[in-house]
N, C-alpha and C. Protein backbone atom coordinates (compact mmCIF):
# COMPACT_ATOMS: atom_id res chain seq x y z
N UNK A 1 29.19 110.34 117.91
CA UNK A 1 30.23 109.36 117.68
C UNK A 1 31.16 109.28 118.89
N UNK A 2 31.75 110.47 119.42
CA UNK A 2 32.48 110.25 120.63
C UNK A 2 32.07 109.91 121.59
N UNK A 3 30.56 110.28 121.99
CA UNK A 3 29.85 109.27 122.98
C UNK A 3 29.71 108.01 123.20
N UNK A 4 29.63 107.37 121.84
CA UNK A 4 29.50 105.78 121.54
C UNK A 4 30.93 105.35 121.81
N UNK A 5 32.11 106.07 121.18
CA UNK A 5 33.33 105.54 121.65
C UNK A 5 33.11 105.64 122.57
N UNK A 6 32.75 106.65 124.06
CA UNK A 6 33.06 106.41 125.19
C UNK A 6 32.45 105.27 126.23
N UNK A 7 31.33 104.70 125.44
CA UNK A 7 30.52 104.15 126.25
C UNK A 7 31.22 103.06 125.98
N UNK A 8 32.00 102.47 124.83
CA UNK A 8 33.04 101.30 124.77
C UNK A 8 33.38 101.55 125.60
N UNK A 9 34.33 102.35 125.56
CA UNK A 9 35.28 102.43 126.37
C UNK A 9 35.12 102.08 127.84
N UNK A 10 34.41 103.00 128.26
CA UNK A 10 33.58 102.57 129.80
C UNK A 10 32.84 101.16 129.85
N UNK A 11 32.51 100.62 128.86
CA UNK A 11 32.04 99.28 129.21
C UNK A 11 33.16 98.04 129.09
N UNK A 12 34.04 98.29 128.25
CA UNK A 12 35.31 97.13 128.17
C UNK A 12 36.21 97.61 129.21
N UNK A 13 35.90 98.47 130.31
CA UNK A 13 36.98 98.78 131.38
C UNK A 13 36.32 97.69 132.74
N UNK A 14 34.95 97.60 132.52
CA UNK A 14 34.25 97.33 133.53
C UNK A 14 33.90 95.33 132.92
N UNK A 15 34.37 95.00 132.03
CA UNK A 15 34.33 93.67 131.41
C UNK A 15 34.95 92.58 132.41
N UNK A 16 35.63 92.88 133.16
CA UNK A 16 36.08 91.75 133.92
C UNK A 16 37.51 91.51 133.87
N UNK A 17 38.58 90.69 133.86
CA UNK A 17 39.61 90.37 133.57
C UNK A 17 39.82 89.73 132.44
N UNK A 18 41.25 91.03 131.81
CA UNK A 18 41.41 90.28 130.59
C UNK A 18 41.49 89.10 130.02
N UNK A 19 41.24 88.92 128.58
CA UNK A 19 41.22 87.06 128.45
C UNK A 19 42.88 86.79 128.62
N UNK A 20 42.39 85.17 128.55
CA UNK A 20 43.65 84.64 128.71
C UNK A 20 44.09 84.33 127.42
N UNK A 21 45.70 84.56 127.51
CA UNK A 21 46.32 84.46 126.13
C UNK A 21 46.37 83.24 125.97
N UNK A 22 46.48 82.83 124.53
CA UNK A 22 46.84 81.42 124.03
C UNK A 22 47.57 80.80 123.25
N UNK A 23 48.31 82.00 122.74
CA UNK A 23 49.50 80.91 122.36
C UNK A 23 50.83 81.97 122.30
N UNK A 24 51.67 81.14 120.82
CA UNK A 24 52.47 82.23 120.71
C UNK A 24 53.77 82.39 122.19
N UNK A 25 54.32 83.34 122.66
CA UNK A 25 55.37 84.08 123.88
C UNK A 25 54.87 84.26 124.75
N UNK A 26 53.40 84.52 125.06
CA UNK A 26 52.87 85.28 126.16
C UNK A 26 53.04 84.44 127.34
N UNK A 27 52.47 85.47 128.27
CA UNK A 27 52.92 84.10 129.39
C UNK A 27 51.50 84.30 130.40
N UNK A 28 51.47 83.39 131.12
CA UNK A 28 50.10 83.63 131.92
C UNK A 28 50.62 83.40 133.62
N UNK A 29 50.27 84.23 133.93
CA UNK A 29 51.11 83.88 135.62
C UNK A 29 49.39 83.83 136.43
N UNK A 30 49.37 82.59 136.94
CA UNK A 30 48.38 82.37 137.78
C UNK A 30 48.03 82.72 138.93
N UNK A 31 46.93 83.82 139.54
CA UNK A 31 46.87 84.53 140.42
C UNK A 31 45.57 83.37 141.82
N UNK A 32 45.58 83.88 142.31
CA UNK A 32 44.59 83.30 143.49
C UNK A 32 43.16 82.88 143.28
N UNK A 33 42.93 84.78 142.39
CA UNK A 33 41.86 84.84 141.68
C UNK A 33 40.99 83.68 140.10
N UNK A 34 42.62 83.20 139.72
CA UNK A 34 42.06 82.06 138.72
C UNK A 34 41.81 81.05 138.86
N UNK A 35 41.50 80.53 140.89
CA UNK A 35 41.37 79.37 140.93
C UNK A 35 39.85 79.67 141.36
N UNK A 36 39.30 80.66 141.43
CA UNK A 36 38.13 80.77 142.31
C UNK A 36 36.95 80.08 141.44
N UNK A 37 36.16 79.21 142.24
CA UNK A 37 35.33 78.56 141.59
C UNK A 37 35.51 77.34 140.63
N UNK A 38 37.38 76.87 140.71
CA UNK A 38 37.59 75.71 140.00
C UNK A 38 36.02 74.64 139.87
N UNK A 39 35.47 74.40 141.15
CA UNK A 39 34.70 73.58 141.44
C UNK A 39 33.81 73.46 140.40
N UNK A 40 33.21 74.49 139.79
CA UNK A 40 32.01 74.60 138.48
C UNK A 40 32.95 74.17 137.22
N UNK A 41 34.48 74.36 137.27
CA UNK A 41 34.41 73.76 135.80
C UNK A 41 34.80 72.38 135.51
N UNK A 42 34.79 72.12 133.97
CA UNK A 42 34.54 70.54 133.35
C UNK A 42 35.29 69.78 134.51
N UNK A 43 35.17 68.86 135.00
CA UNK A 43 35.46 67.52 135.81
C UNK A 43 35.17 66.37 135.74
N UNK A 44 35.96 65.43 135.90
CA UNK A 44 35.91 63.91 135.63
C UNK A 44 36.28 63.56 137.40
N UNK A 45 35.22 62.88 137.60
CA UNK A 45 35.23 62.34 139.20
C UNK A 45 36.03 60.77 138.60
N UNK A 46 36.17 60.48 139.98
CA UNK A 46 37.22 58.92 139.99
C UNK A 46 38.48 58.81 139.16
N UNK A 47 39.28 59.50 138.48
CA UNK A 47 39.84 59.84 136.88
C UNK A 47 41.12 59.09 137.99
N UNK A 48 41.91 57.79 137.29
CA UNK A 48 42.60 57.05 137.49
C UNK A 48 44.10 57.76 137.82
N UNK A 49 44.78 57.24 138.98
CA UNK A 49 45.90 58.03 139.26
C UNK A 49 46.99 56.80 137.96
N UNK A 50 47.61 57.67 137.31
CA UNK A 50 48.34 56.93 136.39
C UNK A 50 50.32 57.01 136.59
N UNK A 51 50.83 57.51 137.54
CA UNK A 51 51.81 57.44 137.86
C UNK A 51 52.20 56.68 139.29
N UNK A 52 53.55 56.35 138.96
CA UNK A 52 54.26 55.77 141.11
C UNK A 52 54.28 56.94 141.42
N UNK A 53 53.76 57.09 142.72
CA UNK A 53 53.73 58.22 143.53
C UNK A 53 52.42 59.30 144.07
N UNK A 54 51.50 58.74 142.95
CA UNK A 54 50.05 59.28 142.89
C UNK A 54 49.60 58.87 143.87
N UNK A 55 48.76 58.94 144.84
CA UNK A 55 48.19 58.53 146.05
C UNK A 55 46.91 57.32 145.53
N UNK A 56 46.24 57.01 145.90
CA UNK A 56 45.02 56.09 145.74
C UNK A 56 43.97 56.44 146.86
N UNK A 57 42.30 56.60 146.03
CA UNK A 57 41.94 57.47 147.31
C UNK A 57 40.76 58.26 145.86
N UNK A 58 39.72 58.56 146.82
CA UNK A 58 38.79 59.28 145.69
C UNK A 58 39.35 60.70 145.33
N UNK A 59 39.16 61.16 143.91
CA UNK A 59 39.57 62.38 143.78
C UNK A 59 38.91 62.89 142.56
N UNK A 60 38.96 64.35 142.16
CA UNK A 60 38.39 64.74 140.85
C UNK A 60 39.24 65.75 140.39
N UNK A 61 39.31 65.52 138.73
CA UNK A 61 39.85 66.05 138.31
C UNK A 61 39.27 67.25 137.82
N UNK A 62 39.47 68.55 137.75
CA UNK A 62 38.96 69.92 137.37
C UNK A 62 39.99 70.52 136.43
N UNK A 63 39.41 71.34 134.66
CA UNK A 63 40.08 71.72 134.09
C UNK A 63 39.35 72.92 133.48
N UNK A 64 40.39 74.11 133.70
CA UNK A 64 38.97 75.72 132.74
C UNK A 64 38.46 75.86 131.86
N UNK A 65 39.58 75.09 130.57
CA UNK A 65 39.33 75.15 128.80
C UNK A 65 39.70 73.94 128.76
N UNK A 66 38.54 73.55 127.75
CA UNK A 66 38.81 72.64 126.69
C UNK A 66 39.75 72.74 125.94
N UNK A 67 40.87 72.10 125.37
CA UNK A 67 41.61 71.86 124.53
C UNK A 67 41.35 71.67 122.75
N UNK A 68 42.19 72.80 122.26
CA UNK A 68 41.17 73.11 120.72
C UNK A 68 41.62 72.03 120.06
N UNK A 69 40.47 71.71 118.91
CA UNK A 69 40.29 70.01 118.44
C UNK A 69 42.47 70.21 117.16
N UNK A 70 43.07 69.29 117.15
CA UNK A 70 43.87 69.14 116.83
C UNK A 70 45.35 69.37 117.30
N UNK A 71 44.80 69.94 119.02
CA UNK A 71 46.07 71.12 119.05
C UNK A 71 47.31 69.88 119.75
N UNK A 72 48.33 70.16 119.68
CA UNK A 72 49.38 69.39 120.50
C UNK A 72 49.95 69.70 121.68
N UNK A 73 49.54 70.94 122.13
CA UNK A 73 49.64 71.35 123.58
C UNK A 73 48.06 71.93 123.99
N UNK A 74 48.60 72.07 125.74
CA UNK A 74 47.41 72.84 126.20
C UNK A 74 47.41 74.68 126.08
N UNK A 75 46.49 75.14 125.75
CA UNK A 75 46.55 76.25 125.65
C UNK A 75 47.02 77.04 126.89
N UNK A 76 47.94 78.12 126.54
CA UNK A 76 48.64 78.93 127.61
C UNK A 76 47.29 79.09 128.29
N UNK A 77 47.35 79.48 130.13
CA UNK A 77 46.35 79.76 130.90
C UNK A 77 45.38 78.37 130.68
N UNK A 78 45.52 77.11 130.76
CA UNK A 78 44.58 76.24 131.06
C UNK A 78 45.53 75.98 132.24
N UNK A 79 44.26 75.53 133.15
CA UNK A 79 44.76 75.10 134.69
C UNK A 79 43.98 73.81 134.97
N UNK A 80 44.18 72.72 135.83
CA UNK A 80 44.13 71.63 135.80
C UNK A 80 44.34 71.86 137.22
N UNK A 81 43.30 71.50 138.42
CA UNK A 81 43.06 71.21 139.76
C UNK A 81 42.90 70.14 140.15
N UNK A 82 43.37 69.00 140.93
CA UNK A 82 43.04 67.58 141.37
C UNK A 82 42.76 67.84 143.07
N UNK A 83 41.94 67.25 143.28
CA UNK A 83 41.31 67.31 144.45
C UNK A 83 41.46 66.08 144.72
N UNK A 84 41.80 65.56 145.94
CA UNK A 84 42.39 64.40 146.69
C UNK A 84 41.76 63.94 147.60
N UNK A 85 41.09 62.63 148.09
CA UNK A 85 41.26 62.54 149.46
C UNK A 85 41.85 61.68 149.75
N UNK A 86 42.37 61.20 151.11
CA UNK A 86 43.12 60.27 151.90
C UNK A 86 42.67 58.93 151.18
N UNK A 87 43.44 57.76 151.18
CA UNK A 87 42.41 56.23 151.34
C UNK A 87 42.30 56.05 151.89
N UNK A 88 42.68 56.42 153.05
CA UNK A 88 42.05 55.86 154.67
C UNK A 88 40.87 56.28 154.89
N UNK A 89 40.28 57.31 154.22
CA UNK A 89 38.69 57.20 154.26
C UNK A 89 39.02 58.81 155.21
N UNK A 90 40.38 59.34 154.89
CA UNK A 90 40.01 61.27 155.91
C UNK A 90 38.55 61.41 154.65
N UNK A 91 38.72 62.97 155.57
CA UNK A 91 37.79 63.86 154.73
C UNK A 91 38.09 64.82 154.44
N UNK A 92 39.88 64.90 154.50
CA UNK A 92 40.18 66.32 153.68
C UNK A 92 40.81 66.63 153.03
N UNK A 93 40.90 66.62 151.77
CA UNK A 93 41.34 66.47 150.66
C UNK A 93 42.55 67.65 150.23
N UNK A 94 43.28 67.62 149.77
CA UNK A 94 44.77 67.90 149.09
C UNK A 94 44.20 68.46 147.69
N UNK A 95 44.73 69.68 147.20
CA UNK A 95 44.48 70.37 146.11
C UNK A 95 46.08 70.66 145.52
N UNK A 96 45.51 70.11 144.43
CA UNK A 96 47.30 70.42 143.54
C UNK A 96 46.78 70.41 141.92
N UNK A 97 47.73 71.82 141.87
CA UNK A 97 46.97 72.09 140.21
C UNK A 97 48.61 72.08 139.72
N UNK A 98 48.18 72.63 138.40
CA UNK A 98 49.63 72.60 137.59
C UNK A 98 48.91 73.74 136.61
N UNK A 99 49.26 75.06 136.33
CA UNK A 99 48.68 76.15 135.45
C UNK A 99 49.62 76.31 134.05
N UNK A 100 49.35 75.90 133.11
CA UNK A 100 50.59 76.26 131.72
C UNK A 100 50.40 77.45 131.30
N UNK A 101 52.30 77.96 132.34
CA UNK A 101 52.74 79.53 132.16
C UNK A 101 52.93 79.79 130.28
N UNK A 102 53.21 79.39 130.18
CA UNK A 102 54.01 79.53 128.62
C UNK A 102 55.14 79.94 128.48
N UNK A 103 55.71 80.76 127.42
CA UNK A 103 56.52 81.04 126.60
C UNK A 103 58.08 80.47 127.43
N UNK A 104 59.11 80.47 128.61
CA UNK A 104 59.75 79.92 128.62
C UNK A 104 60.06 79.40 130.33
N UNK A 105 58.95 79.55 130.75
CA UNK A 105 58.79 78.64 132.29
C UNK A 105 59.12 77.38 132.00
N UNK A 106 59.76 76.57 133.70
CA UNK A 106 60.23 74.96 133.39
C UNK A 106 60.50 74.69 132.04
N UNK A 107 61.50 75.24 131.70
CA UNK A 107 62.35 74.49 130.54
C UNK A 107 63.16 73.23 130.86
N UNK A 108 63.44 73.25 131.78
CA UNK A 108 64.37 71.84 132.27
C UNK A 108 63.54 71.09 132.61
N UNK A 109 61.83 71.47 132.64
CA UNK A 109 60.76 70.06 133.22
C UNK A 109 59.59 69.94 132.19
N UNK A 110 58.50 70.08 133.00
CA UNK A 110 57.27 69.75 132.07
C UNK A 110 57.09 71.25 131.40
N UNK A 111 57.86 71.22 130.55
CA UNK A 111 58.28 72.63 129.45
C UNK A 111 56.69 73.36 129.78
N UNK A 112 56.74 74.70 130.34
CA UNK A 112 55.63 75.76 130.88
C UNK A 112 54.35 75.68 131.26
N UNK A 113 54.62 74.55 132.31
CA UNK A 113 53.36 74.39 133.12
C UNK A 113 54.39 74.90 134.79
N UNK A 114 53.51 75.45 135.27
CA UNK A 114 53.87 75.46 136.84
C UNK A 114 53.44 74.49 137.85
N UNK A 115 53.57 74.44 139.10
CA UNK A 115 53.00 73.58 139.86
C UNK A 115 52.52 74.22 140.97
N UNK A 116 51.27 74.32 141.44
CA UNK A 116 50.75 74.35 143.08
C UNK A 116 50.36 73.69 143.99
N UNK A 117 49.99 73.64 145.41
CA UNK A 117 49.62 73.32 146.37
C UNK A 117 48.46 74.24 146.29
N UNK A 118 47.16 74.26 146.69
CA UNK A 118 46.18 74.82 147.39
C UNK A 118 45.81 74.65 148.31
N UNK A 119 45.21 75.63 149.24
CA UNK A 119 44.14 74.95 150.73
C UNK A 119 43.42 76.10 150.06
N UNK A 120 42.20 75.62 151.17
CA UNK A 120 40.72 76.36 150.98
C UNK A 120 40.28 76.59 152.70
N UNK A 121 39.88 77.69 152.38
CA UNK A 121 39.51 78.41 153.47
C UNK A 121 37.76 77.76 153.96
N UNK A 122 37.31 78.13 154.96
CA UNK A 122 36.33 77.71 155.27
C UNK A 122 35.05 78.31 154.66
N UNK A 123 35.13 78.79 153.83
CA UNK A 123 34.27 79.73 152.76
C UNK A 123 34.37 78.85 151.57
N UNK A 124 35.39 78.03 151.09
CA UNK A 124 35.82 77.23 150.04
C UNK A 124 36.41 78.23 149.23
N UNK A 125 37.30 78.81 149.14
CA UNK A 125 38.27 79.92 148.67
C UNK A 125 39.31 79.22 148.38
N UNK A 126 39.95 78.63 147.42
CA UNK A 126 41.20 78.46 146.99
C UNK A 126 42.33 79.07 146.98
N UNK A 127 43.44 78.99 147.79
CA UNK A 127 44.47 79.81 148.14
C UNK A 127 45.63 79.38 147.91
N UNK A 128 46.47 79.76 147.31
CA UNK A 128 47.92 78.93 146.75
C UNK A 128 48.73 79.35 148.29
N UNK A 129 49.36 77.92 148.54
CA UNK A 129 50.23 77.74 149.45
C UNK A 129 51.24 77.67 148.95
N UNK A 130 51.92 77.03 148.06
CA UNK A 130 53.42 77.01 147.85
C UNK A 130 53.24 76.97 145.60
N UNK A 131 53.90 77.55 145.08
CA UNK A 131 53.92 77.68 143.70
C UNK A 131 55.58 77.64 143.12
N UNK A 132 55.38 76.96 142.07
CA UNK A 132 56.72 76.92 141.43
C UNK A 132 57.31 75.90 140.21
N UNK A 133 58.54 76.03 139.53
CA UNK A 133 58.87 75.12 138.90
C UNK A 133 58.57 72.97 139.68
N UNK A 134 58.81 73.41 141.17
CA UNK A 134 59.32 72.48 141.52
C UNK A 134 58.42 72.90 143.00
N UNK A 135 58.09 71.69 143.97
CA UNK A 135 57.73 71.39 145.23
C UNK A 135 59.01 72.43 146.14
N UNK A 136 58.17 72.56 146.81
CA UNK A 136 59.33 73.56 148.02
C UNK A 136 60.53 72.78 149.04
N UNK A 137 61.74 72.59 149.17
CA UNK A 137 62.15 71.49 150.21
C UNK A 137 60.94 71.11 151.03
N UNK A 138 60.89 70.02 151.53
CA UNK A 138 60.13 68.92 152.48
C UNK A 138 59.01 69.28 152.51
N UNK A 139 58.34 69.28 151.17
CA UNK A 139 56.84 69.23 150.79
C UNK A 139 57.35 67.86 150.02
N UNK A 140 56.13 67.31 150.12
CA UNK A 140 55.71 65.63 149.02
C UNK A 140 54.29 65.80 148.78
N UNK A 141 54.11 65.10 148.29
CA UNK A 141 52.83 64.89 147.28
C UNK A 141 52.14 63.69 148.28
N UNK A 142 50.52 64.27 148.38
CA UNK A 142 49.31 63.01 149.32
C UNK A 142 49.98 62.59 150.46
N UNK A 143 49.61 63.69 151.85
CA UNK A 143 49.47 63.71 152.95
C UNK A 143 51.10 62.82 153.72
N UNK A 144 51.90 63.31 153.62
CA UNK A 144 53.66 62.99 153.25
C UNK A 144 53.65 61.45 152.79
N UNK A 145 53.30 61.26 151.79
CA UNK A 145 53.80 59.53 151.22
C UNK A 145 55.34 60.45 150.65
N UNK A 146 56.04 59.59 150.74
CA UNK A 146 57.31 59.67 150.02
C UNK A 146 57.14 59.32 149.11
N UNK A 147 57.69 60.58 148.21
CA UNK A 147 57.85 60.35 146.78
C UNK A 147 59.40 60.39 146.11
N UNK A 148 60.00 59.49 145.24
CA UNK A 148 60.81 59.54 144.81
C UNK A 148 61.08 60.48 143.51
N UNK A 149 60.35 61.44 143.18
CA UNK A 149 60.89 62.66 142.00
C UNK A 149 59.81 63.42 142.59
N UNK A 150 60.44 64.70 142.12
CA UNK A 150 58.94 65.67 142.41
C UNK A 150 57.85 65.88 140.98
N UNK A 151 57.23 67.01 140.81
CA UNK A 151 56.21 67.10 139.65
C UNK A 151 56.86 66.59 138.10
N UNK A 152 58.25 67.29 138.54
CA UNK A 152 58.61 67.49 136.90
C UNK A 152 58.98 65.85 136.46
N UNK A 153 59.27 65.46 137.33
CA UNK A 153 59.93 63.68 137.43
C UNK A 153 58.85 62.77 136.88
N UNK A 154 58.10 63.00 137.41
CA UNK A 154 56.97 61.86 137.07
C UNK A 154 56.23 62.66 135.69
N UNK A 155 55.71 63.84 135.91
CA UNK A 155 54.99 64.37 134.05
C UNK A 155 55.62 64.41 133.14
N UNK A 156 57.14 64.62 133.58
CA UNK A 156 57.68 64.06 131.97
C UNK A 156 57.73 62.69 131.32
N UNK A 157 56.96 62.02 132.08
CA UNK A 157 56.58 60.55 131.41
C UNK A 157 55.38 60.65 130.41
N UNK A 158 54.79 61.95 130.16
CA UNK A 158 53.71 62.32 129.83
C UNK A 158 53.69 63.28 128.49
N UNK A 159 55.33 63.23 128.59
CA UNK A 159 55.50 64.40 127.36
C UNK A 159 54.56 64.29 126.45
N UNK A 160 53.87 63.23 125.69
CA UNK A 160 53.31 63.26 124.54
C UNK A 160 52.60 63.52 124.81
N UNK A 161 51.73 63.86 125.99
CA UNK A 161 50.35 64.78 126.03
C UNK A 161 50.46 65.79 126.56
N UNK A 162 51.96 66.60 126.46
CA UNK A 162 52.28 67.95 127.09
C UNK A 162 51.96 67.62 128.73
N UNK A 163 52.84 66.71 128.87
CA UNK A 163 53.38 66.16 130.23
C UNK A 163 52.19 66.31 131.60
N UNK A 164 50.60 66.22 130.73
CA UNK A 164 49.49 66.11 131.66
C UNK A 164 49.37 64.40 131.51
N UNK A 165 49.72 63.95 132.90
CA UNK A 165 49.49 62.58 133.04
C UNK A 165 48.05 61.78 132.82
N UNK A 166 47.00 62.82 133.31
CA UNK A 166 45.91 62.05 133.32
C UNK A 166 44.77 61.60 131.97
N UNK A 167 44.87 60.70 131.83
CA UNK A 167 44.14 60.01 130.64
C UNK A 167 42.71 61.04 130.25
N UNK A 168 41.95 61.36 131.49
CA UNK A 168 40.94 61.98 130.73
C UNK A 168 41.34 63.26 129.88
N UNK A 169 42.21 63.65 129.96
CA UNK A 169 42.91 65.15 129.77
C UNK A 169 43.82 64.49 128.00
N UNK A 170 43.34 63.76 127.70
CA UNK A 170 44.40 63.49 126.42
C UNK A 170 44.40 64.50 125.82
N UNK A 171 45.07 64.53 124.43
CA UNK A 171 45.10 65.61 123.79
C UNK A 171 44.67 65.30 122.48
N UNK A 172 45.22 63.83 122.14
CA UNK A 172 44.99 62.61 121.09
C UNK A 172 44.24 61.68 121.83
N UNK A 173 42.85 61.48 122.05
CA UNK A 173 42.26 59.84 122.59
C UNK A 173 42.46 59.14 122.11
């Protein structure tokens, strides 16, 4: 019997990283490591920029979890990656996710989602450049277009789908 406990034991040490919490207080703080491989999960290519300030320009949208059937928010630890490119036809595209911290992050904005910047290394490694409630002074959004609000400005137009702007991402279709 104590053998079998131990071999749990030794095998749920070696399981990987704990799951992500989902609801409830907890909070999920997004590491480097949770963007790795955004690229393999669910995505909607072309997915319509639906706010002023969104750039225009091919892009895809990338999200980790599905959203459970009835729920009215996104589950704590879902992350949402948009990959950008120029309309001028560059070829190098702008990475900006938004990760929902939970329990009482951005209360004054898109109530516990965070916001990032990414670059990718020449390996395709996703690396957070700047993270936060809010854009860092004299950062803007798609290759400096001036934007008149930062993240929280424009997704709270979105509140009713837990302030994720983009249509494929509803919560209610």
């Amino acid at each position: 019997m104590r053998a079998s406990l131990s071999l749990v034991l030794v095998l749920s040490a070696c399981g990987g990283p704990p799951p992500v919490p989902d609801a409830g207080t907890q909070t999920f703080i997004a590491l480097t490591r949770d963007f790795a491989g955004f690229r393999s999960w669910r995505h909607f290519d072309g997915a319509a920029m639906d706010a002023a300030g969104h750039p225009m320009g091919a892009n895809t949208l990338f999200i980790n979890r599905d959203v459970p059937t009835g729920s009215d928010t996104f589950p704590v630890g879902t992350i949402i990656v948009r990959e950008q490119f120029p309309a001028d036809g560059g070829t190098t595209p702008e990475l900006h996710a938004m990760a929902k911290r939970g329990a009482s992050f951005n209360t004054m904005g898109a109530h516990g989602w965070e916001w990032f910047e990414l670059t990718e290394t020449m390996e395709g490694v996703a690396l957070i450049y700047w993270r936060g409630a809010e854009p860092p002074s004299g950062e803007s959004y798609s290759n400096g277009i001036v934007v008149t609000s930062d993240c929280n400005g424009c997704h709270s137009m979105a509140v009713d789908n837990d302030s994720v702007m983009n249509a494929t991402t509803r919560l209610h279709p």
